[in-house]
N, C-alpha and C. Protein backbone atom coordinates (compact mmCIF):
# COMPACT_ATOMS: atom_id res chain seq x y z
N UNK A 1 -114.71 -16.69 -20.73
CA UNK A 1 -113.33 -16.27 -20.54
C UNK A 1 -112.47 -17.46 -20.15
N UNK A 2 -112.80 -18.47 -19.17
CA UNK A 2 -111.67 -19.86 -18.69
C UNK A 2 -112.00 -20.26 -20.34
N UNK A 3 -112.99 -20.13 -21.10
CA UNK A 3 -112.60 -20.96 -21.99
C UNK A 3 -111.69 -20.48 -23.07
N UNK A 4 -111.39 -19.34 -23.28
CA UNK A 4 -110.27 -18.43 -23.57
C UNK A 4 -108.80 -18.85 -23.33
N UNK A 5 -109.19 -18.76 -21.91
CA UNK A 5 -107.70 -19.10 -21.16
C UNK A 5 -107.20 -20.55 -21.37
N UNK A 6 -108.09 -21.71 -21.34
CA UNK A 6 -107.78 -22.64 -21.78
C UNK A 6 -107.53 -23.08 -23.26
N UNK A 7 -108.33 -22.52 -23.81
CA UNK A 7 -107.58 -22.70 -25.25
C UNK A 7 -105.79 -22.02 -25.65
N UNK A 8 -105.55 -20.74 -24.64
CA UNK A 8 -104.28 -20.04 -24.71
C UNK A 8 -103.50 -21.48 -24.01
N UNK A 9 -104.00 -21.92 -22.98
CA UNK A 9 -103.30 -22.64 -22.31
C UNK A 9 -102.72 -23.87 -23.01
N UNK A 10 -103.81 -24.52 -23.47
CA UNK A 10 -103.61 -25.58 -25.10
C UNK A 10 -102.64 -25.25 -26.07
N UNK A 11 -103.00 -23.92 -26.46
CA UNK A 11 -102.23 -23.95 -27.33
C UNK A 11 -100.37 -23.35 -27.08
N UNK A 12 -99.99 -23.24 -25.80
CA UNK A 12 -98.81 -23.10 -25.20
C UNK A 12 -98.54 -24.06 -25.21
N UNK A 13 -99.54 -25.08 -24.78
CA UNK A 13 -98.59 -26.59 -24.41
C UNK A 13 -98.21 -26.92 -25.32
N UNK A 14 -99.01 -27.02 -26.94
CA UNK A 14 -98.42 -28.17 -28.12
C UNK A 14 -97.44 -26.80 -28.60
N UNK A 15 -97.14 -25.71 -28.16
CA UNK A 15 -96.46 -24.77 -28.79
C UNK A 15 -94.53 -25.13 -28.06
N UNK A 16 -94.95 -25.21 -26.80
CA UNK A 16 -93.54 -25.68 -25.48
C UNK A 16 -93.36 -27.58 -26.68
N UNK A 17 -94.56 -27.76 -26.66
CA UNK A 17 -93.78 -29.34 -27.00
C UNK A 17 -92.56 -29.15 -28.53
N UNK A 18 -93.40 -28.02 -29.51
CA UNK A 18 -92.67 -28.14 -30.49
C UNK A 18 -91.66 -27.29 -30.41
N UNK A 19 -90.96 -26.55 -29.39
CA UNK A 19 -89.68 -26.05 -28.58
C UNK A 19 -88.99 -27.01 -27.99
N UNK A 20 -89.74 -27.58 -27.06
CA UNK A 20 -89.11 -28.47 -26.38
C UNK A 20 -88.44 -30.12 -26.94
N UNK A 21 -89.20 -30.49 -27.71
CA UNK A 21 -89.11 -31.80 -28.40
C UNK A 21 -87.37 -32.13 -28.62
N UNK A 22 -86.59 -31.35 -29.20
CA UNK A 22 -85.02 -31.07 -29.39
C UNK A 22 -84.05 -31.06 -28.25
N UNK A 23 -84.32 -30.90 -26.66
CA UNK A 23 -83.84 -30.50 -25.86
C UNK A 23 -83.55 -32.01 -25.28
N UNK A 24 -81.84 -31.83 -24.52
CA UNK A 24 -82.09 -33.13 -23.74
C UNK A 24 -82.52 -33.63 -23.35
N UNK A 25 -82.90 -35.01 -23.08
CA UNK A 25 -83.60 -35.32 -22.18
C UNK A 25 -82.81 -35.55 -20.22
N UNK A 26 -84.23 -35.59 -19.67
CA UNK A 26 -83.64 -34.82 -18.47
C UNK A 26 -84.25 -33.38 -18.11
N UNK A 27 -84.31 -32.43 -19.44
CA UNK A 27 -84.62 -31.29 -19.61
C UNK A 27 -86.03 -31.12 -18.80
N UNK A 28 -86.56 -29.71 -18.13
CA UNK A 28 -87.74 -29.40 -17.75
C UNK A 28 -88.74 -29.59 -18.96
N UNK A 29 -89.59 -30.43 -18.95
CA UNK A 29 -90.87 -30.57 -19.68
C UNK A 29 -91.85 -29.47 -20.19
N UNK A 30 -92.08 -28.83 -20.66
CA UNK A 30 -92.61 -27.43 -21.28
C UNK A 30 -94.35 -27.80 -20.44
N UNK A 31 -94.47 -29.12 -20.22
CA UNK A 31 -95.94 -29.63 -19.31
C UNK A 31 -95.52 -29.16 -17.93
N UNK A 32 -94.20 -29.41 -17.51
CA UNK A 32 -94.04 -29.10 -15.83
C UNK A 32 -94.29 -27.72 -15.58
N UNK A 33 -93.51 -26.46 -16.93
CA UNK A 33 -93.62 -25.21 -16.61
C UNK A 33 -95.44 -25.12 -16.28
N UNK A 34 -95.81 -25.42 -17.29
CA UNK A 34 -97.24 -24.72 -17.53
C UNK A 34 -98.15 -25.22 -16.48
N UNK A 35 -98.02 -26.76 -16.00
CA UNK A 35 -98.51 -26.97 -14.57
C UNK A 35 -98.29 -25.94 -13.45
N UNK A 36 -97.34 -25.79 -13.50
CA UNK A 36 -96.25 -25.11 -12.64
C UNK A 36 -96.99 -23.74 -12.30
N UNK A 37 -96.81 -22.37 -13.64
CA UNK A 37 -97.18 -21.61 -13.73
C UNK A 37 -98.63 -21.19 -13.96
N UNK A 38 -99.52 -22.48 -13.80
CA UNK A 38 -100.61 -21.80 -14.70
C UNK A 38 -101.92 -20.95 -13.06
N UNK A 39 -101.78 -21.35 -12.14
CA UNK A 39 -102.28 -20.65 -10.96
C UNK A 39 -101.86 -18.99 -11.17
N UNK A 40 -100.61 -18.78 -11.95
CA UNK A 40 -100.38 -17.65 -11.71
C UNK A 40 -101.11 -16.43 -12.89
N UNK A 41 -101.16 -17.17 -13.65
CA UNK A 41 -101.91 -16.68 -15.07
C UNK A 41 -103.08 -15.97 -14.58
N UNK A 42 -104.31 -16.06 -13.91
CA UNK A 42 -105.34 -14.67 -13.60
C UNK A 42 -104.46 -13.71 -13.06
N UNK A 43 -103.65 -14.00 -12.01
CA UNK A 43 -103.37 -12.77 -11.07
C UNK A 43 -102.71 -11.55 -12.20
N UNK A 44 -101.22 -12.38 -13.50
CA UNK A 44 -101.04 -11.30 -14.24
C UNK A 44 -102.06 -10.46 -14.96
N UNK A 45 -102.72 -11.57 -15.24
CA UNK A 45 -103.52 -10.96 -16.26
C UNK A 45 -104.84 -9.92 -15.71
N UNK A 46 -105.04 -9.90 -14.07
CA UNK A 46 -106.25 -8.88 -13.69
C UNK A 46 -105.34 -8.10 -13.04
N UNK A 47 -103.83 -7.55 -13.29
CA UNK A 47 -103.11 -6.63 -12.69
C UNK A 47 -102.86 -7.03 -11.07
N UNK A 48 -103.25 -8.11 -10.64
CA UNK A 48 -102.45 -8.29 -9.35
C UNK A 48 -103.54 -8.77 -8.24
N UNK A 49 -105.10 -8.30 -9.06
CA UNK A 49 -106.07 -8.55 -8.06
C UNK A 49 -106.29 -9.79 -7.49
N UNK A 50 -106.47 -9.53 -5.94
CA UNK A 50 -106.43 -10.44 -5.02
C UNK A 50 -105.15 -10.88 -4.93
N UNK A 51 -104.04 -10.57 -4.49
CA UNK A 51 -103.06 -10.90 -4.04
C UNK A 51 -102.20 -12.56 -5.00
N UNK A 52 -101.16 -12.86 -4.48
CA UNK A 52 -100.54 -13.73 -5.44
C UNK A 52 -101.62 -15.17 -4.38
N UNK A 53 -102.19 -16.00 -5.64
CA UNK A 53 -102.33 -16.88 -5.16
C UNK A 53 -101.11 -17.77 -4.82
N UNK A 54 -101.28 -18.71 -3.73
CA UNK A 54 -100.45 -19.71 -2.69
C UNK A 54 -100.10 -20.76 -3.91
N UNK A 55 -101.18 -21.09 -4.63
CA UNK A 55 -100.55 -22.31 -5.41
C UNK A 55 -99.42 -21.82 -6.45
N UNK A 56 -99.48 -20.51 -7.05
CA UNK A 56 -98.51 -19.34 -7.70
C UNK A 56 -97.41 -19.78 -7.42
N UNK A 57 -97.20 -19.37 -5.81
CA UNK A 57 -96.06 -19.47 -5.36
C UNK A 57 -95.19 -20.59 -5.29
N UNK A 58 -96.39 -21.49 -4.71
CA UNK A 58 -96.19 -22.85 -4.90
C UNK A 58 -95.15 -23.59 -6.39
N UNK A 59 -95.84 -22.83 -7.39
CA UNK A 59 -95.48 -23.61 -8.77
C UNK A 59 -93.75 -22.66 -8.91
N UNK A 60 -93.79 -21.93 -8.41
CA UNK A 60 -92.94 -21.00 -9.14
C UNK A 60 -91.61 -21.48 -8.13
N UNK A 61 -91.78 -21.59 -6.87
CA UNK A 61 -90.80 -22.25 -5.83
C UNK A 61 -90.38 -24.07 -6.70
N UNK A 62 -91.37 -24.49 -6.86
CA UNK A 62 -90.97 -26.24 -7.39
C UNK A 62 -90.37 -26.15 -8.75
N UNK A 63 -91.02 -24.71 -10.04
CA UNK A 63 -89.77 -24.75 -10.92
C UNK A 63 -88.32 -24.11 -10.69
N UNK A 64 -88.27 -23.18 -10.03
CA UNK A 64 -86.79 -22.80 -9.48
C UNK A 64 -86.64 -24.22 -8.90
N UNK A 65 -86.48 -24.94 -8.35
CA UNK A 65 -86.06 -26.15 -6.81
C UNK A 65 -85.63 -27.19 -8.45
N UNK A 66 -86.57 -27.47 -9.87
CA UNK A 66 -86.39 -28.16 -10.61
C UNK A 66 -85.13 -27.86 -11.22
N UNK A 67 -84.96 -26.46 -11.73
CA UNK A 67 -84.40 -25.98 -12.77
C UNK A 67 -82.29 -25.69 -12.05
N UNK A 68 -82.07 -26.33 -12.29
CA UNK A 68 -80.69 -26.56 -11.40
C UNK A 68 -79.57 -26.07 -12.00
N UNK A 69 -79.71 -26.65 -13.54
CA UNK A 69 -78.49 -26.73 -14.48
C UNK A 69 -78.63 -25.77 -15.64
N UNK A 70 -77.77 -25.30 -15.86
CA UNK A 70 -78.09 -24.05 -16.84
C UNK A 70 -78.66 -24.62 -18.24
N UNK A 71 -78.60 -25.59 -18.68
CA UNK A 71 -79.96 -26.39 -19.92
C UNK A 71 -81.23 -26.57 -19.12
N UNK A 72 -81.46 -26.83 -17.96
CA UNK A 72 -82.89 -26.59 -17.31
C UNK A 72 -83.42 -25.41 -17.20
N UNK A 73 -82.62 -24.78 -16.84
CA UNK A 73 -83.21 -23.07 -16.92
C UNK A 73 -83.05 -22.96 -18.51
N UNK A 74 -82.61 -22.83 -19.06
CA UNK A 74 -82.64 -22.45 -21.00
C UNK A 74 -83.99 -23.47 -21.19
N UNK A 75 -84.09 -24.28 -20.81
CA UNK A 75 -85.56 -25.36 -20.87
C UNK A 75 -86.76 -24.51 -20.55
N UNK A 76 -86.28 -24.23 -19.13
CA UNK A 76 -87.55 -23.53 -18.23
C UNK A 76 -87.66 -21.95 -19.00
N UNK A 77 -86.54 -21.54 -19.68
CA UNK A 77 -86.86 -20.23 -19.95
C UNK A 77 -87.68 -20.06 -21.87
N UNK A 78 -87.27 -21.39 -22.28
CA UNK A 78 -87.89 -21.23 -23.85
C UNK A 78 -89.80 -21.32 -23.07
N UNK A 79 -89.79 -22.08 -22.03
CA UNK A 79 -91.35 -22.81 -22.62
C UNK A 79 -92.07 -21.48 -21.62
N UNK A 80 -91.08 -20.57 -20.80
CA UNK A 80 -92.26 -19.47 -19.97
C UNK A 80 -92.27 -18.60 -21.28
N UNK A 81 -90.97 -18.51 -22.09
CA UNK A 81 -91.01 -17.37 -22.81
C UNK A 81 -92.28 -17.87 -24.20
N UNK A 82 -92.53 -19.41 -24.29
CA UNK A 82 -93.55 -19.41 -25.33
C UNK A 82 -94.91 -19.22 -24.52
N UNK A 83 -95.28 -19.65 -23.35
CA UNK A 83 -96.67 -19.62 -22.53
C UNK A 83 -96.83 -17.67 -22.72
N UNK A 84 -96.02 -17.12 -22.25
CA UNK A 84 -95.85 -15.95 -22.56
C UNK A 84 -96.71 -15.32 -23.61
N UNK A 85 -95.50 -15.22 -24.67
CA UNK A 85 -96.56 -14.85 -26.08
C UNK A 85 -97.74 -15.69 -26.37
N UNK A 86 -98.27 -16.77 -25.96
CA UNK A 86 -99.60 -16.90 -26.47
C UNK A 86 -100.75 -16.88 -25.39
N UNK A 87 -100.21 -15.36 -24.36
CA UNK A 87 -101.20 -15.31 -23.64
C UNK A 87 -101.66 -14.05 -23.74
N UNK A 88 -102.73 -13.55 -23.92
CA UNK A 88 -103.06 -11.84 -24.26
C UNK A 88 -103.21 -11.59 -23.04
N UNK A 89 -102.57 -10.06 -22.46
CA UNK A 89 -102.93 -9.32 -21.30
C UNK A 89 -102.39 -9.49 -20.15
N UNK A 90 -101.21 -9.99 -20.47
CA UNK A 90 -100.30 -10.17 -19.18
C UNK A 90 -99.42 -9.14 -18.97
N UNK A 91 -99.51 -8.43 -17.76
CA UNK A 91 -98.66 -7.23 -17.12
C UNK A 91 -97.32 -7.79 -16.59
N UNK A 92 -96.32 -7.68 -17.69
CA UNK A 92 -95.17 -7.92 -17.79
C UNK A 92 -94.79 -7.69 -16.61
N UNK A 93 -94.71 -6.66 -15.87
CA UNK A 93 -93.75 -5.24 -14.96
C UNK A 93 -94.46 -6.50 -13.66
N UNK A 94 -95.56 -7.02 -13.42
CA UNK A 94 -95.88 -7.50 -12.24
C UNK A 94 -95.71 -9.29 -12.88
N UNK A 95 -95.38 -9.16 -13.60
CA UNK A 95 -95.19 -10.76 -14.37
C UNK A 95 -93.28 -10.96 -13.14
N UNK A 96 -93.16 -9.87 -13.75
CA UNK A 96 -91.13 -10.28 -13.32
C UNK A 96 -91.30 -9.98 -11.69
N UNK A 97 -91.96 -9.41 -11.27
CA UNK A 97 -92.17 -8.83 -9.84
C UNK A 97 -92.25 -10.60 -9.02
N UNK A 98 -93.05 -11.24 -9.76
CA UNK A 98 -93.64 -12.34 -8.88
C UNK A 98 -92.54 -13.45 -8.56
N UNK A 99 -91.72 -13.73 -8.97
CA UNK A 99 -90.61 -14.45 -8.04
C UNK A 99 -90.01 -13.70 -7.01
N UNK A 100 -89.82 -12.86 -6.87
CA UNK A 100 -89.17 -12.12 -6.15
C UNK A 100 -90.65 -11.87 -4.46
N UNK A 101 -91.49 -11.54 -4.87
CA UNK A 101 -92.66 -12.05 -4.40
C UNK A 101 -93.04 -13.42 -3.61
N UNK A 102 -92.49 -14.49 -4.09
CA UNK A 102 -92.71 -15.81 -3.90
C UNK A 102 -91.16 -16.69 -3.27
N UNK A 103 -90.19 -14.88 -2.77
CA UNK A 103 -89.00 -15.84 -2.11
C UNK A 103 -88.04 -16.20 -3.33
N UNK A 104 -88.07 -15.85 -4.41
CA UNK A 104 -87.41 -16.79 -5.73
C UNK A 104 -86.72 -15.94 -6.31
N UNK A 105 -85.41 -16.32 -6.55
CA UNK A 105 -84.49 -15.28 -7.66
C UNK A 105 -84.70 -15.99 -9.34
N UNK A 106 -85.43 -15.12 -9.81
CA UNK A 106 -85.00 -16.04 -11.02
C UNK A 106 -84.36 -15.32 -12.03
N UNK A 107 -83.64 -16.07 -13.09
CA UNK A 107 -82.32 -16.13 -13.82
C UNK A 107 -82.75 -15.19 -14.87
N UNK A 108 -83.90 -14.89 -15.43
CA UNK A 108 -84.26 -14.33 -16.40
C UNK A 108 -85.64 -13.57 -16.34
N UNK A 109 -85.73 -12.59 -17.41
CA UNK A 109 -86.59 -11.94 -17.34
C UNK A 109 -87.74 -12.65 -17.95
N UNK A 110 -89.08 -12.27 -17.80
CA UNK A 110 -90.00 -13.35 -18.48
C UNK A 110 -90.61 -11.94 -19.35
N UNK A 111 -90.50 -12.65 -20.86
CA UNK A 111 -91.00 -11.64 -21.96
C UNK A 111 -90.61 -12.47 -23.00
N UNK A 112 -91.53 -12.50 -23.79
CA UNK A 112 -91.68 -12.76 -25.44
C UNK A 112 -90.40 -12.68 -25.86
N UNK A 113 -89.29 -11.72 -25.44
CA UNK A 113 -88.60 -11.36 -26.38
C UNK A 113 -86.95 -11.82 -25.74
N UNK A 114 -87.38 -12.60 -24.27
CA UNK A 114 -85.91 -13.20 -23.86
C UNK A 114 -85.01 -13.94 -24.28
N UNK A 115 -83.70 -13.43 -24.11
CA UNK A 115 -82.65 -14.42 -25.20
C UNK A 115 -82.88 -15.24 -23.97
N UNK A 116 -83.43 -16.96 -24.29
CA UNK A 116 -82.46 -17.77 -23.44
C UNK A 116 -81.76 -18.39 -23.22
N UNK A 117 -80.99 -18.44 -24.73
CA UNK A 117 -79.59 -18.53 -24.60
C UNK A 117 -78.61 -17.72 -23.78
N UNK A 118 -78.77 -16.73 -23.49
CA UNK A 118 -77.65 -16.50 -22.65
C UNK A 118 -78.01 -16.47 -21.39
N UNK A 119 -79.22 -17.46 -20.57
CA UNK A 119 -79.34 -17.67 -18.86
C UNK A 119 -78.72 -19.23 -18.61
N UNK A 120 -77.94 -18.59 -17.63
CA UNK A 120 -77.03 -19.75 -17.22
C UNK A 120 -77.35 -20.12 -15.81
C-alpha cells in the first residue's frame, strides 16, 4: 500500500509540475504543496483514524503562512486540486474539515472539481 501511495504521490508531483510550470515565478511550488500536505494523506484516506497527525497540521499552517497573494493561493489551489484527483479514497467532507481543525481558514474548497480561478 506506501507503495501505492507513493507512486500517487509521484505521479501528483510531475502532474503539479506540468500545472505549475506557466505560473509566475515567486509562485508556491506544486513540490512545497505536496511536502506540505503529504502527512495528511493517511488520515483522509483511513476516514480520520488516529486523530490529525501534528506534522498535518504543521504542513497545512506553513502553506496558509506561504500562500499570501491571491496568485499563491490560485498556485496553492491548482496543485491541492491536482494531488487531489490522483489520489483514490480521500474523504472529501473530512478533507475540507482539516484546516479548520489545524487553526486555518482556507480560501477554497479542496476537490477535483475547484474553480481556482475565482480564490482570491
Amino acid at each position: 500500500m506506501a507503495s501505492t501511495v507513493a507512486l500517487k504521490l509521484a505521479c501528483g508531483v510531475v502532474l503539479c509540475l506540468v500545472v505549475g510550470a506557466p505560473l509566475a515565478e515567486g509562485a508556491i511550488s506544486c513540490g512545497q504543496v505536496i511536502s506540505a500536505l503529504a502527512p495528511c494523506i493517511p488520515y483522509v484516506r483511513n476516514n480520520g483514524a488516529g486523530g490529525v497527525p501534528a506534522p498535518c497540521c504543521n504542513g497545512i499552517r506553513s502553506l496558509n503562512a506561504a500562500a499570501q497573494s491571491t496568485p499563491e493561493r490560485q498556485s496553492a489551489c491548482n496543485c491541492v486540486k491536482a494531488l487531489a484527483a490522483s489520489i483514490s479514497g480521500i474523504n472529501y467532507d473530512l478533507t475540507n474539515k482539516l484546516p479548520g481543525m489545524c487553526g486555518v481558514h482556507s480560501p477554497f474548497k479542496i476537490s477535483p472539481s475547484t474553480n481556482c480561478k475565482s480564490v482570491k
